[in-house]
Every structure is written in C-alpha cells, then in structure tokens.
N, C-alpha and C. Protein backbone atom coordinates (compact mmCIF):
# COMPACT_ATOMS: atom_id res chain seq x y z
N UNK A 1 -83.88 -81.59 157.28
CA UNK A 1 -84.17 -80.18 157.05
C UNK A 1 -85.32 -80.11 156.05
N UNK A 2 -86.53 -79.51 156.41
CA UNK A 2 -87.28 -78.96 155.52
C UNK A 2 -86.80 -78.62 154.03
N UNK A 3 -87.25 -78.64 153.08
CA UNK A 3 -87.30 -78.34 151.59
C UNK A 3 -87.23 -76.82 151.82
N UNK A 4 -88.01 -76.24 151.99
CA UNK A 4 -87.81 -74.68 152.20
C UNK A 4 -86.93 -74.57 153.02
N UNK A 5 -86.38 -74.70 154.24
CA UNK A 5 -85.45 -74.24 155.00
C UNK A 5 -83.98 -74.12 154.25
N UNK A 6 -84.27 -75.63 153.17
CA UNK A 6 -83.03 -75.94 152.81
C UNK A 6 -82.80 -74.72 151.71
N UNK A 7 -83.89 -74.39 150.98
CA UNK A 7 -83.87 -73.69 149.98
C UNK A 7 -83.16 -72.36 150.51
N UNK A 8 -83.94 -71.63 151.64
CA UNK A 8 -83.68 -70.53 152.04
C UNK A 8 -82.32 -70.37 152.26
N UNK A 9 -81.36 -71.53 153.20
CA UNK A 9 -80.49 -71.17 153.71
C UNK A 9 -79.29 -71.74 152.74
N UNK A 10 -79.98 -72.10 151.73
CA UNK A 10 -79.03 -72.02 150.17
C UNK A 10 -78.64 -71.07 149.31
N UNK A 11 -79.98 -70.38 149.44
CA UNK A 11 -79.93 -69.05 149.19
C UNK A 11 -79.13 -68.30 149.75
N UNK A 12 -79.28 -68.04 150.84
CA UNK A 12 -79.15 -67.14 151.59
C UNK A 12 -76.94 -67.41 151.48
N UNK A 13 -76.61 -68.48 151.84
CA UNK A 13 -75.26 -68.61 151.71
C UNK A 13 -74.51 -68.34 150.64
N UNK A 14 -75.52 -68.98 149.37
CA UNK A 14 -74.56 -67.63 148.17
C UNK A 14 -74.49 -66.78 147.85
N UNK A 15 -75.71 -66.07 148.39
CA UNK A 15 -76.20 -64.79 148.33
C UNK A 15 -74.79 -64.24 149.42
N UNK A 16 -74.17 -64.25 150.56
CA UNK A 16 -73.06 -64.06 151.21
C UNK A 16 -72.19 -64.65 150.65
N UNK A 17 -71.68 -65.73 150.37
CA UNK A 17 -70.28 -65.67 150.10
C UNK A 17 -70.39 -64.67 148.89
N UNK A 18 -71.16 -65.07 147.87
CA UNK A 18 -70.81 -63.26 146.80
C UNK A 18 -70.35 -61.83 147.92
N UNK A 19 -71.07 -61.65 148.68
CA UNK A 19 -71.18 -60.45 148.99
C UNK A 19 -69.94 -60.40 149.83
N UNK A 20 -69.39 -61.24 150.66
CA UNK A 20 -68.58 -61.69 151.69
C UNK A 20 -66.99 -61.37 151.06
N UNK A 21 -67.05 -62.03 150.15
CA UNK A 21 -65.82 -61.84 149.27
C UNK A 21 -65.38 -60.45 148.66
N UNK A 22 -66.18 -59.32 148.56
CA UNK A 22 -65.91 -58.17 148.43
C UNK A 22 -65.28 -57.24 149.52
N UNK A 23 -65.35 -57.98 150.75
CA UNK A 23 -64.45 -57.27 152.38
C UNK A 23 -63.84 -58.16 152.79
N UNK A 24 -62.50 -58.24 153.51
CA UNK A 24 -62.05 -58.79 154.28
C UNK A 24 -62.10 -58.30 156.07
N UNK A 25 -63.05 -57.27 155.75
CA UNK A 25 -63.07 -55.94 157.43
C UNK A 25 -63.77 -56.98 157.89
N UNK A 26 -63.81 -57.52 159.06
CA UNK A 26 -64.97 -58.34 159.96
C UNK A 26 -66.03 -57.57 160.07
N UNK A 27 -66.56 -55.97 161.00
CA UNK A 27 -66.89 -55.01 160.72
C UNK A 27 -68.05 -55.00 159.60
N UNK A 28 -67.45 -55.15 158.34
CA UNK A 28 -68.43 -55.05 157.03
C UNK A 28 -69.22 -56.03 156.76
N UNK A 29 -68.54 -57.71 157.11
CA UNK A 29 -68.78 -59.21 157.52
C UNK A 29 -70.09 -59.14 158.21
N UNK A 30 -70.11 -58.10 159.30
CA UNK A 30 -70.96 -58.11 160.59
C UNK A 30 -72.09 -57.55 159.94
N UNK A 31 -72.15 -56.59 159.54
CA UNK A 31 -73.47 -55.82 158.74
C UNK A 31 -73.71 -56.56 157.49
N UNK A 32 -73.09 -56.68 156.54
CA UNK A 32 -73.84 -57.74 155.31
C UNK A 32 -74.22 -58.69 155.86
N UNK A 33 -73.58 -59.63 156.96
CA UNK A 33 -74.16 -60.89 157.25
C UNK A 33 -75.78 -60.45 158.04
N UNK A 34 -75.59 -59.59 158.84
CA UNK A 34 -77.21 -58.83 159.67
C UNK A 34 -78.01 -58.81 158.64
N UNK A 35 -77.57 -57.67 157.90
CA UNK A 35 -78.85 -57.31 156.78
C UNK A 35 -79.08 -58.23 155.95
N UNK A 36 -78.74 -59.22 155.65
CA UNK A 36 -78.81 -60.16 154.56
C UNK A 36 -80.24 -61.54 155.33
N UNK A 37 -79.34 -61.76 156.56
CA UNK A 37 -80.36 -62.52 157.58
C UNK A 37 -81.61 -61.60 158.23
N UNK A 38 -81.45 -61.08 158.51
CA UNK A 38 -82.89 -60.30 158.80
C UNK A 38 -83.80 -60.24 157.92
N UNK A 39 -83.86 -59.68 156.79
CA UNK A 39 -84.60 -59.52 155.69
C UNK A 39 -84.80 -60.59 155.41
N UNK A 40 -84.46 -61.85 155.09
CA UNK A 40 -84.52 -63.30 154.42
C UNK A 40 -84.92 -64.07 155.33
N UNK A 41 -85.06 -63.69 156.44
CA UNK A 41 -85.68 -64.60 157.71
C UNK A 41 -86.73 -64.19 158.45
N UNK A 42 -87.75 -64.50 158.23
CA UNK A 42 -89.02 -63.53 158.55
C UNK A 42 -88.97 -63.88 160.04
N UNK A 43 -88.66 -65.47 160.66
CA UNK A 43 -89.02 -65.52 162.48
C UNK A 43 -87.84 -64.94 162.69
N UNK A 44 -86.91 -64.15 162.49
CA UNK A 44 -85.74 -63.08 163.38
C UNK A 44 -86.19 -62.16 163.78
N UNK A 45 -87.02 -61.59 164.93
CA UNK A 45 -87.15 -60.34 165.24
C UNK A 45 -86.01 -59.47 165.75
N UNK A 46 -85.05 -60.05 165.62
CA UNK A 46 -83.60 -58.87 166.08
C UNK A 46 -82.19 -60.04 165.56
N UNK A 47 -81.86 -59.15 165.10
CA UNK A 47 -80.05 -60.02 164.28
C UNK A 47 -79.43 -59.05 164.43
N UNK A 48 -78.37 -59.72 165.12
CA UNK A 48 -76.96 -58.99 165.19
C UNK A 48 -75.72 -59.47 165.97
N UNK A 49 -75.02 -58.56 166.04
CA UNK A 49 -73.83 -59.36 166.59
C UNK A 49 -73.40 -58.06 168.02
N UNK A 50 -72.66 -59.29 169.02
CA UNK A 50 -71.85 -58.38 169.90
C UNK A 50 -70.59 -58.62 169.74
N UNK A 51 -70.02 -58.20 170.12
CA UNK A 51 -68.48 -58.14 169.68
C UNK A 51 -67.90 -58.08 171.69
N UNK A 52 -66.63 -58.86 172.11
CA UNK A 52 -65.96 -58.81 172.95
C UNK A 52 -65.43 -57.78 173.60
N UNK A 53 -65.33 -57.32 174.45
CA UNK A 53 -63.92 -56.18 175.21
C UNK A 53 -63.26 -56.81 175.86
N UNK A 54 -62.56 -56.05 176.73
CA UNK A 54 -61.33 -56.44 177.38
C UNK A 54 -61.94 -57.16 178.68
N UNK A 55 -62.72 -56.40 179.31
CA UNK A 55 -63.07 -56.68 180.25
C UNK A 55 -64.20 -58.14 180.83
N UNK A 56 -64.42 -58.42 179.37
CA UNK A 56 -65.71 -59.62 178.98
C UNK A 56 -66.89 -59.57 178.73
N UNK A 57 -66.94 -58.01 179.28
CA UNK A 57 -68.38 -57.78 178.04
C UNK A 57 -68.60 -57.56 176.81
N UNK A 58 -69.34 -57.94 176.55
CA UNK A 58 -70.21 -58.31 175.29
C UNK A 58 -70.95 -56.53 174.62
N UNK A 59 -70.31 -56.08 173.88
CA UNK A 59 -70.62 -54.39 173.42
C UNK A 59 -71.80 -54.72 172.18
N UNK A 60 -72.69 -54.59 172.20
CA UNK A 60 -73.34 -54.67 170.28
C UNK A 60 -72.61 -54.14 169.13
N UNK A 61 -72.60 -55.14 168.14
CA UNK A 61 -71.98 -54.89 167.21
C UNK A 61 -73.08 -54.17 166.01
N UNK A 62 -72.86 -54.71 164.24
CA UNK A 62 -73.76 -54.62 163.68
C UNK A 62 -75.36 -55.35 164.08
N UNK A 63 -76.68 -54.49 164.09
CA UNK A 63 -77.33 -55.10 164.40
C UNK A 63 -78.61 -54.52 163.05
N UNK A 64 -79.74 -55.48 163.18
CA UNK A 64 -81.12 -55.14 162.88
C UNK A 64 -82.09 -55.61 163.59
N UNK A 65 -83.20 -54.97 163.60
CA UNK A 65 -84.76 -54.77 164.83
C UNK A 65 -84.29 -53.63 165.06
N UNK A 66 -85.20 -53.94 166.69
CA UNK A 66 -85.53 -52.74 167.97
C UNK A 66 -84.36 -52.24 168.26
N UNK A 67 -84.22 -51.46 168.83
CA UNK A 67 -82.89 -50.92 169.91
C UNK A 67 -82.53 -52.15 171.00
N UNK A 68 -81.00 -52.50 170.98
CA UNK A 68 -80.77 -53.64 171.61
C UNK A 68 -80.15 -53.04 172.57
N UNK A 69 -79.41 -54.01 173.85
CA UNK A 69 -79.13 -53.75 174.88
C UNK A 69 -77.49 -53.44 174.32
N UNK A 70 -77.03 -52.20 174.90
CA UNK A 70 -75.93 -51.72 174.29
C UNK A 70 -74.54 -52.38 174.48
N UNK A 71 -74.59 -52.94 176.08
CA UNK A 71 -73.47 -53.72 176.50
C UNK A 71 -73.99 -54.71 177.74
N UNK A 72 -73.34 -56.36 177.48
CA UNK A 72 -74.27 -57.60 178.22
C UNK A 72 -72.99 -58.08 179.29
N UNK A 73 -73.37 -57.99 180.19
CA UNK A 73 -71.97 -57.81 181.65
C UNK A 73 -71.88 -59.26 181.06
N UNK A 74 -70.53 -59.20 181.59
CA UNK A 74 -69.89 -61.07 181.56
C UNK A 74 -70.46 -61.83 182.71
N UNK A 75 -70.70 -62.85 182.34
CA UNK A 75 -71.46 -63.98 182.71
C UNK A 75 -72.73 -64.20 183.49
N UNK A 76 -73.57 -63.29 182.39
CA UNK A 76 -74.88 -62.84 182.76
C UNK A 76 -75.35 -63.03 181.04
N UNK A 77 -76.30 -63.89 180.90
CA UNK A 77 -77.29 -64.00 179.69
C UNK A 77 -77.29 -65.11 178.52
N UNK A 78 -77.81 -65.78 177.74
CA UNK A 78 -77.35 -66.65 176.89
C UNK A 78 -76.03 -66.41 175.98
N UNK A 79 -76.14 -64.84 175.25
CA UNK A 79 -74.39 -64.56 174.55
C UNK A 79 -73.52 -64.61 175.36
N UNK A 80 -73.59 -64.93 176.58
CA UNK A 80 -72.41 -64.64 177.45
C UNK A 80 -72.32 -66.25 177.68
N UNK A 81 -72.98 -66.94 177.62
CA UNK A 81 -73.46 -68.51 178.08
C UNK A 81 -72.25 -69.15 176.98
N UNK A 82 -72.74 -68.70 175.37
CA UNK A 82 -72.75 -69.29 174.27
C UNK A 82 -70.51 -68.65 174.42
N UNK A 83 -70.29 -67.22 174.88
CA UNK A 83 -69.02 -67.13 175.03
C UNK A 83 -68.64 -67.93 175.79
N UNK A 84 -68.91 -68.53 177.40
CA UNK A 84 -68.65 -69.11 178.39
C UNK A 84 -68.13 -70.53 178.28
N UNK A 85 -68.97 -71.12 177.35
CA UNK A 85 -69.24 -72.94 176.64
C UNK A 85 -68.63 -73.12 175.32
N UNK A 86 -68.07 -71.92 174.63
CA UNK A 86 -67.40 -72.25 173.56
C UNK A 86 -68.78 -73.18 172.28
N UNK A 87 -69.77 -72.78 172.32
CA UNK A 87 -70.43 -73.09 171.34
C UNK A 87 -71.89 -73.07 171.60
N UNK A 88 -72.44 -72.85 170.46
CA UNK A 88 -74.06 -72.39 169.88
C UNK A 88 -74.77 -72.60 171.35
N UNK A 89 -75.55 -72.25 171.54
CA UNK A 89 -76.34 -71.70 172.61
C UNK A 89 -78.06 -71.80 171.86
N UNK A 90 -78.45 -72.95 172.12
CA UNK A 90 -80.19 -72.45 171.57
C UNK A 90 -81.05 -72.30 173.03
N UNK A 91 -82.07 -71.42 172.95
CA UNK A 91 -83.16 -71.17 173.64
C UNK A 91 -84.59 -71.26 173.04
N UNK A 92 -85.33 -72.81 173.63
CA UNK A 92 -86.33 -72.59 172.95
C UNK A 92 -87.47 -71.80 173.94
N UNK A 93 -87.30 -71.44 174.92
CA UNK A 93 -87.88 -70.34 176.13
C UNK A 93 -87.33 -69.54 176.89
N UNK A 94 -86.78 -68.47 176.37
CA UNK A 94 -86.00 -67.47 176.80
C UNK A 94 -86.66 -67.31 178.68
N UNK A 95 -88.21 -67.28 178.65
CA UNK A 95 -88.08 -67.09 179.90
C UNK A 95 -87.20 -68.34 181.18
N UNK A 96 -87.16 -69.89 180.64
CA UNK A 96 -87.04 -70.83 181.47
C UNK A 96 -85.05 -70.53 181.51
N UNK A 97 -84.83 -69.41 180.42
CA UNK A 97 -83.28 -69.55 181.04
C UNK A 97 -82.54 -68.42 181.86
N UNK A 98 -82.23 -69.19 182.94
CA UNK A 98 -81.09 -68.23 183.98
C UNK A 98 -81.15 -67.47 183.99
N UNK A 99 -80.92 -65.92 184.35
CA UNK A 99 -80.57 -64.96 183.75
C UNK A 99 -80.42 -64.49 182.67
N UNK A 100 -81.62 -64.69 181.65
CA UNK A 100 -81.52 -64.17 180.59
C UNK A 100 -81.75 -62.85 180.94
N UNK A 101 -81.43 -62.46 179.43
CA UNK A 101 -81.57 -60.40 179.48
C UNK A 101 -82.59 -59.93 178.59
N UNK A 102 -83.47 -59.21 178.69
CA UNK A 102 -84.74 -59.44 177.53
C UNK A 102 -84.47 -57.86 177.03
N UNK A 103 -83.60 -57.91 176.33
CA UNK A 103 -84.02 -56.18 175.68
C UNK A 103 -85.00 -56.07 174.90
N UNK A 104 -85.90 -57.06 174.50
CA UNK A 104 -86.79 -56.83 174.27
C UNK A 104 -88.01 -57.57 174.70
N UNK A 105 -89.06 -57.43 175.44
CA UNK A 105 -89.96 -58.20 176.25
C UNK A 105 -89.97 -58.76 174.81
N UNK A 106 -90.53 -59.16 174.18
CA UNK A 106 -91.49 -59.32 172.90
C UNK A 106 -90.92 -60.81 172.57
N UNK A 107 -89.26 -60.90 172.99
CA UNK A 107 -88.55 -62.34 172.59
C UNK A 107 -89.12 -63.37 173.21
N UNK A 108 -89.49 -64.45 172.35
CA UNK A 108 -89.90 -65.62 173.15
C UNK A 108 -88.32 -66.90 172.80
N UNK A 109 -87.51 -66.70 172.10
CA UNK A 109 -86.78 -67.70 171.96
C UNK A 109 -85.61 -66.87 171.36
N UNK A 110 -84.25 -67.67 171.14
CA UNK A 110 -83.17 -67.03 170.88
C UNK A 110 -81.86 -68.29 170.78
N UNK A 111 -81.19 -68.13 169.91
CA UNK A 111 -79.84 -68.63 169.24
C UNK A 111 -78.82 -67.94 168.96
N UNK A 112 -77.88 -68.13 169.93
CA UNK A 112 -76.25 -67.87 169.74
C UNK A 112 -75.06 -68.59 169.55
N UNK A 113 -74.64 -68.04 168.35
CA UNK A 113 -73.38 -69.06 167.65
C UNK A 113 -71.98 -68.39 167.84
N UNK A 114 -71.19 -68.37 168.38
CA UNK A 114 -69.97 -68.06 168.83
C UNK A 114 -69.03 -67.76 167.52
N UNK A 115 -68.37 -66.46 167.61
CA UNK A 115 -67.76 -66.03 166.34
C UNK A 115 -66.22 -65.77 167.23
N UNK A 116 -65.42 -66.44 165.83
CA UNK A 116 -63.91 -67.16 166.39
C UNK A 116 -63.00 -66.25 165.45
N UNK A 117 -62.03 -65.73 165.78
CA UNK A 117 -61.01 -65.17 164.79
C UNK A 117 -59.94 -65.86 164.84
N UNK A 118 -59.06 -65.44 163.44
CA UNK A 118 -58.16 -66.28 163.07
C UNK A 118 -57.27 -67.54 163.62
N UNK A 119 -56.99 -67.30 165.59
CA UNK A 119 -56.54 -67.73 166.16
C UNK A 119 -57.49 -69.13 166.97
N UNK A 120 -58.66 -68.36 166.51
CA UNK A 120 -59.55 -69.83 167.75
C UNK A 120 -60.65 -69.24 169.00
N UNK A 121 -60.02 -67.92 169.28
CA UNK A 121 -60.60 -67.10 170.28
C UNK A 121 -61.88 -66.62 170.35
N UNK A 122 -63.04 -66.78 171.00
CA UNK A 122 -64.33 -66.32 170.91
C UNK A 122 -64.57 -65.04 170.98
N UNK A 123 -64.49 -63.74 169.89
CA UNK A 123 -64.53 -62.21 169.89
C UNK A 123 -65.31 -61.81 169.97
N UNK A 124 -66.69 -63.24 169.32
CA UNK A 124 -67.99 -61.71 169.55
C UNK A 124 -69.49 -63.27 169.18
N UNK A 125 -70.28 -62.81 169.36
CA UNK A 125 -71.53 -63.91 169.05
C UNK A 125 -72.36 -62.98 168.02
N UNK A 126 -73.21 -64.11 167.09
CA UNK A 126 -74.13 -63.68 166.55
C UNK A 126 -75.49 -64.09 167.17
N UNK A 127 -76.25 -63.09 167.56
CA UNK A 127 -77.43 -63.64 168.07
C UNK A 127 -78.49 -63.06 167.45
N UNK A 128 -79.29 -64.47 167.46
CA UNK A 128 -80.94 -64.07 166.49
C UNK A 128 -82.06 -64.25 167.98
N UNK A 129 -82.76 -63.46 167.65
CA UNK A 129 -84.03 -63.70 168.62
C UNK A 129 -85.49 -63.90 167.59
N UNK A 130 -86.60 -64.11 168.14
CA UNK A 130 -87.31 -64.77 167.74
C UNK A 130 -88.93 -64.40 168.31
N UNK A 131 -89.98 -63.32 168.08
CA UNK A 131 -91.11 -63.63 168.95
C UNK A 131 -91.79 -65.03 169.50
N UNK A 132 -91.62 -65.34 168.85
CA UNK A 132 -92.00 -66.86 168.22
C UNK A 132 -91.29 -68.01 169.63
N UNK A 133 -91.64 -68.68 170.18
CA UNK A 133 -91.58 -69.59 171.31
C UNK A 133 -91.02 -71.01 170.24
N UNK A 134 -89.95 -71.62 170.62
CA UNK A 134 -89.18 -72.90 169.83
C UNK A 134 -89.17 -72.42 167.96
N UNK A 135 -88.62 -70.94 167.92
CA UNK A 135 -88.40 -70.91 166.74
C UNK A 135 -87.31 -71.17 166.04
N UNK A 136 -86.37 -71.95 166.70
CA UNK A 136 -85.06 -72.57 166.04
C UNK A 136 -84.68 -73.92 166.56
N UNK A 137 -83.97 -74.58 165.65
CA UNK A 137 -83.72 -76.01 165.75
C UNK A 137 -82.46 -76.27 165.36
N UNK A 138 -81.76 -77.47 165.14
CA UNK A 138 -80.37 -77.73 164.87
C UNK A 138 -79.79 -77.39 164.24
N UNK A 139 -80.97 -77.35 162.69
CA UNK A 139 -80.89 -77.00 161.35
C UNK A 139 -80.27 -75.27 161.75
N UNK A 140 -81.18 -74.88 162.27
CA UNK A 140 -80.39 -73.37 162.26
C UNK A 140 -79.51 -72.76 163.02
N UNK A 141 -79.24 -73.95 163.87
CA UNK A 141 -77.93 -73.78 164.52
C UNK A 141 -76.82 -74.17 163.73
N UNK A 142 -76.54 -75.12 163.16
CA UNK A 142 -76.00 -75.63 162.16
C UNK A 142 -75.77 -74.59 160.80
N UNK A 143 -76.47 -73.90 160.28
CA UNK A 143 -76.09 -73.05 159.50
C UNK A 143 -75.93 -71.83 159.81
N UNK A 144 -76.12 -71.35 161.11
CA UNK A 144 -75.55 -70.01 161.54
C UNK A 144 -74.43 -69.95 161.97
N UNK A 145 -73.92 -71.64 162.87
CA UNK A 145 -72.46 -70.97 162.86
C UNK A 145 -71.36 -71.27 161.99
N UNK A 146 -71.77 -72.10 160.84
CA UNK A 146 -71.26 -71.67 159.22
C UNK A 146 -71.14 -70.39 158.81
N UNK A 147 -72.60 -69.75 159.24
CA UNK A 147 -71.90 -68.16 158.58
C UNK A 147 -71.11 -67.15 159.56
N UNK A 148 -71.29 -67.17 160.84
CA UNK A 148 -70.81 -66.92 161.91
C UNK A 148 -69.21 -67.46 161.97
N UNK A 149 -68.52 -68.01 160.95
CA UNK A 149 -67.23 -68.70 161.22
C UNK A 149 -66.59 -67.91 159.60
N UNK A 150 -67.85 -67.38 159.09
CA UNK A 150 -67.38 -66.52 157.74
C UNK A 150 -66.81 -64.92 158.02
N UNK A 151 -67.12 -64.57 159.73
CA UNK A 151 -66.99 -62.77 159.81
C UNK A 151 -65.43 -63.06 159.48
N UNK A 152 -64.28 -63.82 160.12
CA UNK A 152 -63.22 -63.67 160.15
C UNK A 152 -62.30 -64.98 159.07
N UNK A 153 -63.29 -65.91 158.53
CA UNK A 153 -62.87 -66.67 157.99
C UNK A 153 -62.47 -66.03 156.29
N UNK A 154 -61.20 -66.27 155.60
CA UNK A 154 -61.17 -66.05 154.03
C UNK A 154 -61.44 -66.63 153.25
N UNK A 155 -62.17 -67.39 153.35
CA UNK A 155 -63.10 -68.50 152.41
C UNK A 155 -64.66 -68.92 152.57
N UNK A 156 -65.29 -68.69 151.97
CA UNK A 156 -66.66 -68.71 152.15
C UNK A 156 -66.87 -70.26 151.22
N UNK A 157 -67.39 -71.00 151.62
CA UNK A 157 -68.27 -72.28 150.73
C UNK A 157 -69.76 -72.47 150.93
N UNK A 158 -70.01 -72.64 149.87
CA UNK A 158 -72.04 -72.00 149.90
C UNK A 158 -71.90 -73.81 150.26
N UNK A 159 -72.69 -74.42 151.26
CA UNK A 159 -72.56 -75.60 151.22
C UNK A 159 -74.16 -75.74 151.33
C-alpha cells in the first residue's frame, strides 16, 4: 500500500470508528460512513449504499454524487454480482462488465463490498464508482469491506 493511501485510510478509519460509536442505527452507519468517504476520497465520484428487499432488489440507501439509480433488479449489475458471490466485486472497466448499469455515463470503474448483518446475511452493498478507468485495487477493496462490516458490526478497530 502506498504511504498516502495508507495514511488516508488511517485516517479515515478513526475518523469513523469515533463517529461510528455514537449510533448503533445501521441507517446513521450508512450516511456517516458516505459522507465521511466521499469527501476524503477525491477518485469517488458517487458513494453509497443499497440496501436489500424482499424481492432481491437492491433499493439505494444513504448516498453522495449525482442522482443514482433508485432501485437495481436482481441479478442484473455488479451490486447485484457482489450480492450474488458473497464478496467484493472490483471493476476496473465498467464498460467490459456484463450488464452493468451506468447511472451515470461518466463511471469508468467501480467497487462493491457486500454489507452483512448480525446473522451473516448480505442486506445491502456499499458501492464506490470512479470517473477514473482502474481506479481501485486490493488495497481498497480490503479496507472498504472493513468499513462496510462496521454498518451492523458493534465494534469498530481503526486497524
């Protein structure tokens, strides 16, 4: 990991567990964790989360950017991929994958980390997009779904 990356996403984790520890609502989890990553991550052009229904789609949860796609049919798109496979989902060319869903032309790349509640169950994904073409790597797969395991987790460790 880069020196700066490491820095940032050092930051950035105590900067949440402080904040994290003041809610136990997932809900509140979902928006501090957005606004906290957006702002502190300049290649995110859209952060946020979808959250599960009954039916398997994927509804938007807390988000920041553009106007996102409001609800992502089941088993259609990378968050639905990253629900499907039970874990992180990177795209370093949104166009070369499947059925992706572009709510916003402008995305060139995108990372989804699967968010688990108490039981184990996949409820909702956090997904970052990216103008930027191969703007994520292990490293930030690796620390998103650390914080992504914090919406429903009661213990935060800045690691």
């Amino acid at each position: 990991m880069s020196l700066a990356k490491a820095r940032r996403y050092g930051s950035l984790r105590a900067q949440l567990v402080e904040q994290l520890a003041k809610s136990p609502d997932p809900i509140a989890r979902m928006a501090t964790i957005v606004a906290l990553l957006h702002h502190k991550q300049p290649r995110f052009s859209w952060t946020g989360f979808y959250r599960m229904v009954e039916n398997g789609d994927l509804v938007v949860g807390p988000y920041q950017g553009l106007l996102a796609c409001q609800v992502l049919p089941a088993g259609v798109g990378v968050c639905q991929a990253a629900v499907a496979q039970g874990r992180t989902v990177l795209v370093p060319d949104v166009s070369a994958f499947p059925g992706h869903i572009a709510c916003d032309s402008r995305s060139r790349s995108e990372l989804v980390a699967p968010v688990r509640d108490g039981s184990g169950a996949v409820v909702a994904v956090l997904d970052v997009d990216s103008t930027q073409p191969d703007a994520f790597d292990a490293v930030d797969a690796e620390q998103l779904e650390l914080i992504a395991s914090w919406v429903y987790g009661e213990a935060c460790e800045p690691r």
